[in-house]
N, C-alpha and C. Protein backbone atom coordinates (compact mmCIF):
# COMPACT_ATOMS: atom_id res chain seq x y z
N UNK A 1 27.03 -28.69 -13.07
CA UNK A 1 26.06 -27.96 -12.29
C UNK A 1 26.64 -26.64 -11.81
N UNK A 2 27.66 -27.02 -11.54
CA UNK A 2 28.54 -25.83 -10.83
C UNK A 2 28.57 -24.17 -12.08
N UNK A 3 29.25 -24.87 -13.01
CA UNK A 3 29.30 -23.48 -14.12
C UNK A 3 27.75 -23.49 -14.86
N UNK A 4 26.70 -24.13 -14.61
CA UNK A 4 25.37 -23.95 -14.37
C UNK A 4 24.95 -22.63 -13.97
N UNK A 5 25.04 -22.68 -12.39
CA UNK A 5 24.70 -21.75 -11.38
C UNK A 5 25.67 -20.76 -12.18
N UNK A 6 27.16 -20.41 -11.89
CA UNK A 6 27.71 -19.62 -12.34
C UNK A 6 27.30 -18.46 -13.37
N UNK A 7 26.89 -19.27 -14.83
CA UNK A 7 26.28 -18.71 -15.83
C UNK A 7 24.73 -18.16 -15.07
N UNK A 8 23.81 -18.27 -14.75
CA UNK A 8 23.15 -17.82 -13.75
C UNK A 8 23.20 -16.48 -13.58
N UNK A 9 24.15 -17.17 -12.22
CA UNK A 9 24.35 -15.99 -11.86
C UNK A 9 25.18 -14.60 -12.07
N UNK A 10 26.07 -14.82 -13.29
CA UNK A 10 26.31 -13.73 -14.12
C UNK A 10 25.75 -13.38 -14.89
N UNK A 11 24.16 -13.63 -15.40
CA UNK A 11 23.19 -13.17 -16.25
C UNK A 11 22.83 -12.21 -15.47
N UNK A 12 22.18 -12.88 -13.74
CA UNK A 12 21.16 -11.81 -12.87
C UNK A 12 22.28 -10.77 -12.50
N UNK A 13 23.81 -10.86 -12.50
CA UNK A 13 24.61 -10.09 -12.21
C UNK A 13 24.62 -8.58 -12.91
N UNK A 14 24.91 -9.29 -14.07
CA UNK A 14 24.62 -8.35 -15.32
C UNK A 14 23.05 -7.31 -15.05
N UNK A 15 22.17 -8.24 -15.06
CA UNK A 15 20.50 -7.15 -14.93
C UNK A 15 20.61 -6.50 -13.48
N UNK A 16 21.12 -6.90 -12.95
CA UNK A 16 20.98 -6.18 -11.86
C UNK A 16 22.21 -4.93 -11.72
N UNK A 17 23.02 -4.89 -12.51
CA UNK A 17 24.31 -3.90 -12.96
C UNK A 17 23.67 -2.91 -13.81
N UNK A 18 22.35 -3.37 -14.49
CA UNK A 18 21.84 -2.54 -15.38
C UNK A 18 20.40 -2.24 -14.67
N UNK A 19 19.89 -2.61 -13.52
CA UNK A 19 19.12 -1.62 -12.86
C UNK A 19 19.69 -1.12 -11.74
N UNK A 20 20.42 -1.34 -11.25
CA UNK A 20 21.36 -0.22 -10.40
C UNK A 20 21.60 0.98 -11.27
N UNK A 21 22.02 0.81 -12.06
CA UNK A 21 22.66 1.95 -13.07
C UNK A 21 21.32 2.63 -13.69
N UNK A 22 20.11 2.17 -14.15
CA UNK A 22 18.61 3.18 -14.26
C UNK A 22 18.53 3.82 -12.83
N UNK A 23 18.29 3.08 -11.82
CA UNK A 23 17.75 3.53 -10.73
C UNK A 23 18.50 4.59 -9.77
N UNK A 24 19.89 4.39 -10.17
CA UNK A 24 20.43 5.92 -9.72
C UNK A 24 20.68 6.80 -10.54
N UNK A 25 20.32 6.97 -12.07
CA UNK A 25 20.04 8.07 -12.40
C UNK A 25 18.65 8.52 -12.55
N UNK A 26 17.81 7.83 -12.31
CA UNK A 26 16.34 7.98 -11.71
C UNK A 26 16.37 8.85 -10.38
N UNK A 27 16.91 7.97 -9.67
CA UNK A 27 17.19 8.46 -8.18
C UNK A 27 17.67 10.30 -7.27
N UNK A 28 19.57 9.87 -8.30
CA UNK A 28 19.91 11.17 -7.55
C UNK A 28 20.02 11.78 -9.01
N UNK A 29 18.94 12.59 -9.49
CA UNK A 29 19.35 13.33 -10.44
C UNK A 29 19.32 14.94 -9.77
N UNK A 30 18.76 15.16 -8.13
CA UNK A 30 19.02 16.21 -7.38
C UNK A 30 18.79 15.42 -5.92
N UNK A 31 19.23 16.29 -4.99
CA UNK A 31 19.22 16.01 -3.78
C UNK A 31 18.27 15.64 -2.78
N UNK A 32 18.08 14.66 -2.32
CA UNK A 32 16.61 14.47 -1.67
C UNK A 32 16.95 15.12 -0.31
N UNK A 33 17.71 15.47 0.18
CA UNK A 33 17.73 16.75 1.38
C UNK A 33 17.49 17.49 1.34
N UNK A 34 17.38 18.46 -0.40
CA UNK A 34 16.87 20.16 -0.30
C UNK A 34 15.20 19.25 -0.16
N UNK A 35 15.37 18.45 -1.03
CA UNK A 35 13.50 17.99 -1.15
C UNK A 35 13.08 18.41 0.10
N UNK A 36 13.60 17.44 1.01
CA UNK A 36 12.90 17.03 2.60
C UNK A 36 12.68 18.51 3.22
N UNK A 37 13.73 19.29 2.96
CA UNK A 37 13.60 20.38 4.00
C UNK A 37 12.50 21.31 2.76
N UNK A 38 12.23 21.25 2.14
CA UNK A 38 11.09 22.17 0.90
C UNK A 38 9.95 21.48 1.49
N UNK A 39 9.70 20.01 1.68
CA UNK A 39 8.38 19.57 2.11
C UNK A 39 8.40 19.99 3.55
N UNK A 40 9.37 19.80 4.21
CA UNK A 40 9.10 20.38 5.59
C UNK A 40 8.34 21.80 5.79
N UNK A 41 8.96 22.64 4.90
CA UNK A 41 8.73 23.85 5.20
C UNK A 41 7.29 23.98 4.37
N UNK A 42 6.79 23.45 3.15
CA UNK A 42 5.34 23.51 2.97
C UNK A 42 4.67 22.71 3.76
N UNK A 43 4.79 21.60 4.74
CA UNK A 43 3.89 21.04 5.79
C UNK A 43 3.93 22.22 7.05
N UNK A 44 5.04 23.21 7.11
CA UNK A 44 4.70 23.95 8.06
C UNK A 44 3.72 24.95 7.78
N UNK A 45 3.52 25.88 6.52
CA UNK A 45 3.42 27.03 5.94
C UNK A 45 1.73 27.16 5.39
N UNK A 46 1.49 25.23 5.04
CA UNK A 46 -0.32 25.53 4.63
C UNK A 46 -1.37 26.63 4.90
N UNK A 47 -1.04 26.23 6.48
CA UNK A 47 -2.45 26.84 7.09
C UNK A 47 -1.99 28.48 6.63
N UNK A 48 -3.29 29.20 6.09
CA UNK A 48 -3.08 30.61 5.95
C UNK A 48 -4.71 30.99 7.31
N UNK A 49 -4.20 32.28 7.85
CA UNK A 49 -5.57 32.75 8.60
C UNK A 49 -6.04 33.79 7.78
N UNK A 50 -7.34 34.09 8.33
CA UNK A 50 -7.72 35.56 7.79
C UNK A 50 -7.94 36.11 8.73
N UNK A 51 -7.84 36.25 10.10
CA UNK A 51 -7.32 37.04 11.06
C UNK A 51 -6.20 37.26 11.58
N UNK A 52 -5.42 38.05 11.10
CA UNK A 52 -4.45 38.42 11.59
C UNK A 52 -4.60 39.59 12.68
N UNK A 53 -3.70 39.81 13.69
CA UNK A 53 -4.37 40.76 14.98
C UNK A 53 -3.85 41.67 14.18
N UNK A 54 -5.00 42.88 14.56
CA UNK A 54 -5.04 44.03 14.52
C UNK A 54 -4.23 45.34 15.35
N UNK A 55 -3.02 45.62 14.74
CA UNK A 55 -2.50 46.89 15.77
C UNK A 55 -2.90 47.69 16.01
N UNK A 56 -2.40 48.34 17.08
CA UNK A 56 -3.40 49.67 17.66
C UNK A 56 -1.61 50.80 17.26
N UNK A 57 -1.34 51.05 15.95
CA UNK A 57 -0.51 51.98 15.47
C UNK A 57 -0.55 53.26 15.50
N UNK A 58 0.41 54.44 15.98
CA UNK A 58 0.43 55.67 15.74
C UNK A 58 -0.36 56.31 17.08
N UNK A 59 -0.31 57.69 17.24
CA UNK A 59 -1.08 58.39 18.22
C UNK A 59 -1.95 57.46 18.88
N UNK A 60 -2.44 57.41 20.18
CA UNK A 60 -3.30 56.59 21.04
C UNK A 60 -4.35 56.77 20.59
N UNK A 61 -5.28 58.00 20.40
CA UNK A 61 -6.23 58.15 19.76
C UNK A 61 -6.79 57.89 18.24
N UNK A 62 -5.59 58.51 17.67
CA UNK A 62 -5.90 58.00 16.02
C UNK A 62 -5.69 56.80 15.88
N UNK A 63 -4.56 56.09 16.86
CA UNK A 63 -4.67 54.78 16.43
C UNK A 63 -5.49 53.79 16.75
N UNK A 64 -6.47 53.73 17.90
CA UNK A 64 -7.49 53.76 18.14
C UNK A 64 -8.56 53.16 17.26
N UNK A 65 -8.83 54.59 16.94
CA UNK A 65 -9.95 54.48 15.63
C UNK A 65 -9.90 53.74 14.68
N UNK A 66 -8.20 53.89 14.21
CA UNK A 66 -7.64 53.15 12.88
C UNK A 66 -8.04 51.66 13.19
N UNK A 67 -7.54 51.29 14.34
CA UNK A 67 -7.96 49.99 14.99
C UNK A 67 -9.54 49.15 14.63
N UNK A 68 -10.29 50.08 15.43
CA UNK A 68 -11.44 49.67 15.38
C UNK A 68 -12.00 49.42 13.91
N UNK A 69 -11.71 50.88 12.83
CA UNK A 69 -12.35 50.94 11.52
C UNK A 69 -12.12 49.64 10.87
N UNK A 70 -10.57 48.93 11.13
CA UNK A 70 -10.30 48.17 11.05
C UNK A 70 -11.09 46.78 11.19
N UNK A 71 -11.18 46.87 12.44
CA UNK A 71 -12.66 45.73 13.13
C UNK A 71 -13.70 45.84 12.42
N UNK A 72 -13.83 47.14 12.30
CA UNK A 72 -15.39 46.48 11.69
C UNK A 72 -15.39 46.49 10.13
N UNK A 73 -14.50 46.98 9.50
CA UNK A 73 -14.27 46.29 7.99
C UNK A 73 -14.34 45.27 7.96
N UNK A 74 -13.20 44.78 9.01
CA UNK A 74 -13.54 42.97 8.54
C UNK A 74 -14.36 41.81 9.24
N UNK A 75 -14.95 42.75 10.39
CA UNK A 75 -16.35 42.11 10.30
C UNK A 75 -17.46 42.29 9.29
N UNK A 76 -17.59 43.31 8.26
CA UNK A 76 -18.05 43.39 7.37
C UNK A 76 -18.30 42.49 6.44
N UNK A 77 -16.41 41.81 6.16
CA UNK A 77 -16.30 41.79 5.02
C UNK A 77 -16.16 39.58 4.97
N UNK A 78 -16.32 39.26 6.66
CA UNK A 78 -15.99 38.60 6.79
C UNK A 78 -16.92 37.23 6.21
N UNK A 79 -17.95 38.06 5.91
CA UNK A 79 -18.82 36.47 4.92
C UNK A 79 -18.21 36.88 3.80
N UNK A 80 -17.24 36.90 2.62
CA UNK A 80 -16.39 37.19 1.89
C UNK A 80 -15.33 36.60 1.76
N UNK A 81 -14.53 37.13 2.56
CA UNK A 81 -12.97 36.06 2.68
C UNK A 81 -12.93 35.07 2.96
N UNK A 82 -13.90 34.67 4.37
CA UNK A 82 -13.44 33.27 4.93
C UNK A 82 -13.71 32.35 3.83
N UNK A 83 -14.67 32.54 2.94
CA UNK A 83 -14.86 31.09 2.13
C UNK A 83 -13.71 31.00 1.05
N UNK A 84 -13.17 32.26 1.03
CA UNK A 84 -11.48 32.35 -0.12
C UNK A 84 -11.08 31.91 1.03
N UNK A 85 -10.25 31.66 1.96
CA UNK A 85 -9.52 30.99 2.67
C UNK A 85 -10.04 29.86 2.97
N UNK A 86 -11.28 29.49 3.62
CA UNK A 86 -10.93 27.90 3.81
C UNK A 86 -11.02 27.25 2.27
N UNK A 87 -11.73 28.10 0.71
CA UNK A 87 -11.20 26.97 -0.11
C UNK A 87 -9.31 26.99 -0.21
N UNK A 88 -8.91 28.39 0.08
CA UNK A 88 -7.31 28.06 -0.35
C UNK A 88 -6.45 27.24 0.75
N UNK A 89 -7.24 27.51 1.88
CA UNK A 89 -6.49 26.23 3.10
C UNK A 89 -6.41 24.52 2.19
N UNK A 90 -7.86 24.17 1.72
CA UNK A 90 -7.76 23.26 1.31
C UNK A 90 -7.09 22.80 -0.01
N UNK A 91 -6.80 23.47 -0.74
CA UNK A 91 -5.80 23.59 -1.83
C UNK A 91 -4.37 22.92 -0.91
N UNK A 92 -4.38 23.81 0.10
CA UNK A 92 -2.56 23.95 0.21
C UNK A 92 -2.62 22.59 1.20
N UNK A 93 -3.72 21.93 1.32
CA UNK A 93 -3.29 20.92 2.83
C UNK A 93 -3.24 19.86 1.93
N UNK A 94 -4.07 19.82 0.32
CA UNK A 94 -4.57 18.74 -0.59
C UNK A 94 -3.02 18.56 -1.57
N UNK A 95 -2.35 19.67 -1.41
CA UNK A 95 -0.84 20.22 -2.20
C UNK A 95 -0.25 19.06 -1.22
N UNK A 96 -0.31 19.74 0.05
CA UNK A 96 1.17 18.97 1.37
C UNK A 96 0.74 17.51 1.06
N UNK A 97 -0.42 16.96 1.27
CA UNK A 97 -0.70 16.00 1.31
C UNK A 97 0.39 14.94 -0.03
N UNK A 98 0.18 15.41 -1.21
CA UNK A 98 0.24 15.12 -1.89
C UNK A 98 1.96 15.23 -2.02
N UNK A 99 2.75 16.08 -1.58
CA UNK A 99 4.10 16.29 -1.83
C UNK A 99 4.38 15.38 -0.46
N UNK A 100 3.65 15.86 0.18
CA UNK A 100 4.11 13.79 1.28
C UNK A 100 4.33 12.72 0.97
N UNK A 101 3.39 12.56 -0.01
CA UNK A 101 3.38 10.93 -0.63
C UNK A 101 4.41 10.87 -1.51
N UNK A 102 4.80 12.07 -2.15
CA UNK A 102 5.99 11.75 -3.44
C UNK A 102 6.86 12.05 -2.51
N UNK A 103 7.28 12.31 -1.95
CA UNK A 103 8.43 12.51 -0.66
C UNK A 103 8.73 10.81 0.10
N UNK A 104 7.44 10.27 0.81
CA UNK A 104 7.75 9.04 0.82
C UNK A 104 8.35 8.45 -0.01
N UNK A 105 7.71 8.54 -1.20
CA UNK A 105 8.00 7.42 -2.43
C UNK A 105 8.93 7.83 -2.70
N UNK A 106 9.59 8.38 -2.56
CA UNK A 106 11.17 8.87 -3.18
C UNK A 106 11.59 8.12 -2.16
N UNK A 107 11.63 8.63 -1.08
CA UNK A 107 12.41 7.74 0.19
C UNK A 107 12.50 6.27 0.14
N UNK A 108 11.15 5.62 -0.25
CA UNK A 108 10.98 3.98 -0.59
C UNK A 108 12.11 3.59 -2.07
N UNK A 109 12.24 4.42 -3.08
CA UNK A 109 12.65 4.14 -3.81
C UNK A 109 14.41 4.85 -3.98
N UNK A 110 14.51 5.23 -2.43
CA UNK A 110 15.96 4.99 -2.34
C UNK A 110 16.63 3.96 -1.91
N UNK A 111 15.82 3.86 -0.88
CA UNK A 111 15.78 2.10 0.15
C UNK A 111 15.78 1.79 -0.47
N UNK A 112 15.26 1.18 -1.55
CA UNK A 112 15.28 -0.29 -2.52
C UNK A 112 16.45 -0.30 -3.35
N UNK A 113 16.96 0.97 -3.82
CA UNK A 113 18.47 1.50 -4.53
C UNK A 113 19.13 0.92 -3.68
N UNK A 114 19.35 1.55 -2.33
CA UNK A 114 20.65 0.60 -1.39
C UNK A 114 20.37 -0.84 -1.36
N UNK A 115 18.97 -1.11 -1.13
CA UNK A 115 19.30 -3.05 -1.09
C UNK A 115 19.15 -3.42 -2.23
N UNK A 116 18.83 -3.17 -3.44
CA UNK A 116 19.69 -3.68 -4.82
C UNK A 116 20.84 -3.60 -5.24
N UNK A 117 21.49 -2.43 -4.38
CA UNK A 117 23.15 -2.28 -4.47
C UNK A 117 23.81 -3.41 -3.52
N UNK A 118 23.14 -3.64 -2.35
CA UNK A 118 23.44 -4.90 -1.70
C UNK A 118 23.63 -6.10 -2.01
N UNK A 119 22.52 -5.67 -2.80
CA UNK A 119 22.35 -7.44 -3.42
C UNK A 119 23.37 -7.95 -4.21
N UNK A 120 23.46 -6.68 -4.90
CA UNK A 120 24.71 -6.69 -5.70
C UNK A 120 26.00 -6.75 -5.86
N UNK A 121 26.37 -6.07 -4.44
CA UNK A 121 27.72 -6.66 -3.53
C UNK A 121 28.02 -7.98 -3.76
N UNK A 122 26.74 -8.26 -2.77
CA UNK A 122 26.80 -9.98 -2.36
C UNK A 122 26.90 -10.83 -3.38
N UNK A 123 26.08 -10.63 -4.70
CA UNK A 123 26.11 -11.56 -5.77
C UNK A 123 27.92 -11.71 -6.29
N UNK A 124 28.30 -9.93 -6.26
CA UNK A 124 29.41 -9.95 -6.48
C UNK A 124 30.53 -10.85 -5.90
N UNK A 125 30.65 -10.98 -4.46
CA UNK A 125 31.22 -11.08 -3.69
C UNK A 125 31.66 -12.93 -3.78
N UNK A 126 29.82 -13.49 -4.33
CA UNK A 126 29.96 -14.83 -4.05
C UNK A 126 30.32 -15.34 -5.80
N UNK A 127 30.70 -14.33 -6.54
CA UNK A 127 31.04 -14.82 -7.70
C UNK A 127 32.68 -14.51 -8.06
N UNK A 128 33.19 -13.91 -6.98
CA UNK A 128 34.52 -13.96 -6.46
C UNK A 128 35.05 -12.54 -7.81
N UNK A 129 34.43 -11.59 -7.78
CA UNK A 129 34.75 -10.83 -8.33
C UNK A 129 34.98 -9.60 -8.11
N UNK A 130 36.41 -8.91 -8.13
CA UNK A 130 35.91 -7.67 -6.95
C UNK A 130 34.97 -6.72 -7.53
N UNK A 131 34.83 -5.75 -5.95
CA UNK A 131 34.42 -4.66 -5.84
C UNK A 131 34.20 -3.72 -6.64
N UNK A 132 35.22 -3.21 -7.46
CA UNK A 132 35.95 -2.73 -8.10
C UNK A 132 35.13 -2.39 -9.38
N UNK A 133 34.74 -3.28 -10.17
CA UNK A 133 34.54 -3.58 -10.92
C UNK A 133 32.70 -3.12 -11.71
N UNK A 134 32.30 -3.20 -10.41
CA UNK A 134 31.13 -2.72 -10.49
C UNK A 134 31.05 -1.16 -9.57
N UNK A 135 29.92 0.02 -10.03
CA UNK A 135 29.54 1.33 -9.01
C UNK A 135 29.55 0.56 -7.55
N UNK A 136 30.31 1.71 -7.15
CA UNK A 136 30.54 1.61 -5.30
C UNK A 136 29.40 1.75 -4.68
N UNK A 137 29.19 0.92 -3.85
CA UNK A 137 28.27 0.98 -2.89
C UNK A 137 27.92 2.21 -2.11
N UNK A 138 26.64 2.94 -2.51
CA UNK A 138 26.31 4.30 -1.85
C UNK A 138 25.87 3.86 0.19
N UNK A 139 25.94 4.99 0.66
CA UNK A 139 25.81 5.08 1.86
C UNK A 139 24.80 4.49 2.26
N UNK A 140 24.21 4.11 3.09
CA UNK A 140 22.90 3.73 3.66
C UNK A 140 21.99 5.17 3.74
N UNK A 141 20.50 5.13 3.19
CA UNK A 141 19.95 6.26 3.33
C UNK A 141 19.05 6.41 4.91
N UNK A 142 19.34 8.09 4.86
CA UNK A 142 18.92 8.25 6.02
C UNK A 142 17.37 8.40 6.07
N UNK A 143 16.98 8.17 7.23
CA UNK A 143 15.24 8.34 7.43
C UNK A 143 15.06 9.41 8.37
């Protein structure tokens, strides 16, 4: 029974030596820290306005005017743009949205890398074989 289990468990040893080894070159084939801080910075950056304030630039008077001409161009023009901006708002929130979820899922499918590397320790460990022998145990990932 004993070299039963054994054989066993150097079969699942083995498959699991050979999805450790897919799943981190799946995994880190680049850095999921530039990722995080790239999604950060497109969850900050979506929203675009179409009002931006208007300066009052140059001479008090000319700039003034420049000001106002200003105003009322884009009150003019403003049944025009806004519907190009709120469709491109929704582009870029339907984009973040979407680079969220593959951002999670990367994250889920690092977690599962460290506790299959775990597992793998342990299988190791209770089949009295070192460390050594198999890829080193990566860090715990951060959240």
């Amino acid at each position: 029974m004993s070299q039963e289990t054994t054989i066993d468990l150097a079969k699942e040893l083995a498959q699991l030596r050979q999805a450790v080894k897919e799943r981190r070159e799946k995994l880190h084939g680049s850095e999921l820290s530039e990722l995080r801080a790239l999604v950060r910075q497109v969850n900050e950056r979506w929203n675009v306005s179409a009002h931006l304030p208007i300066t009052w630039g140059g001479p008090p008077l000319i700039g003034r005017g420049l000001a106002y001409a200003k105003r009322v161009t884009r009150l003019l023009l403003r049944w025009y743009i806004n519907p190009i901006i709120e469709q491109q708002n929704n582009f870029n929130a339907a984009s973040t949205r979407a680079l969220l979820q593959v951002n999670a899922y990367l994250e889920q499918l690092t977690r599962e890398d460290y506790a299959l590397d775990q597992r793998l320790a342990a299988l190791e460990a209770r089949l009295g074989q070192p460390e050594g022998t198999s890829a080193a145990a990566p860090e715990a990932p951060a959240d």
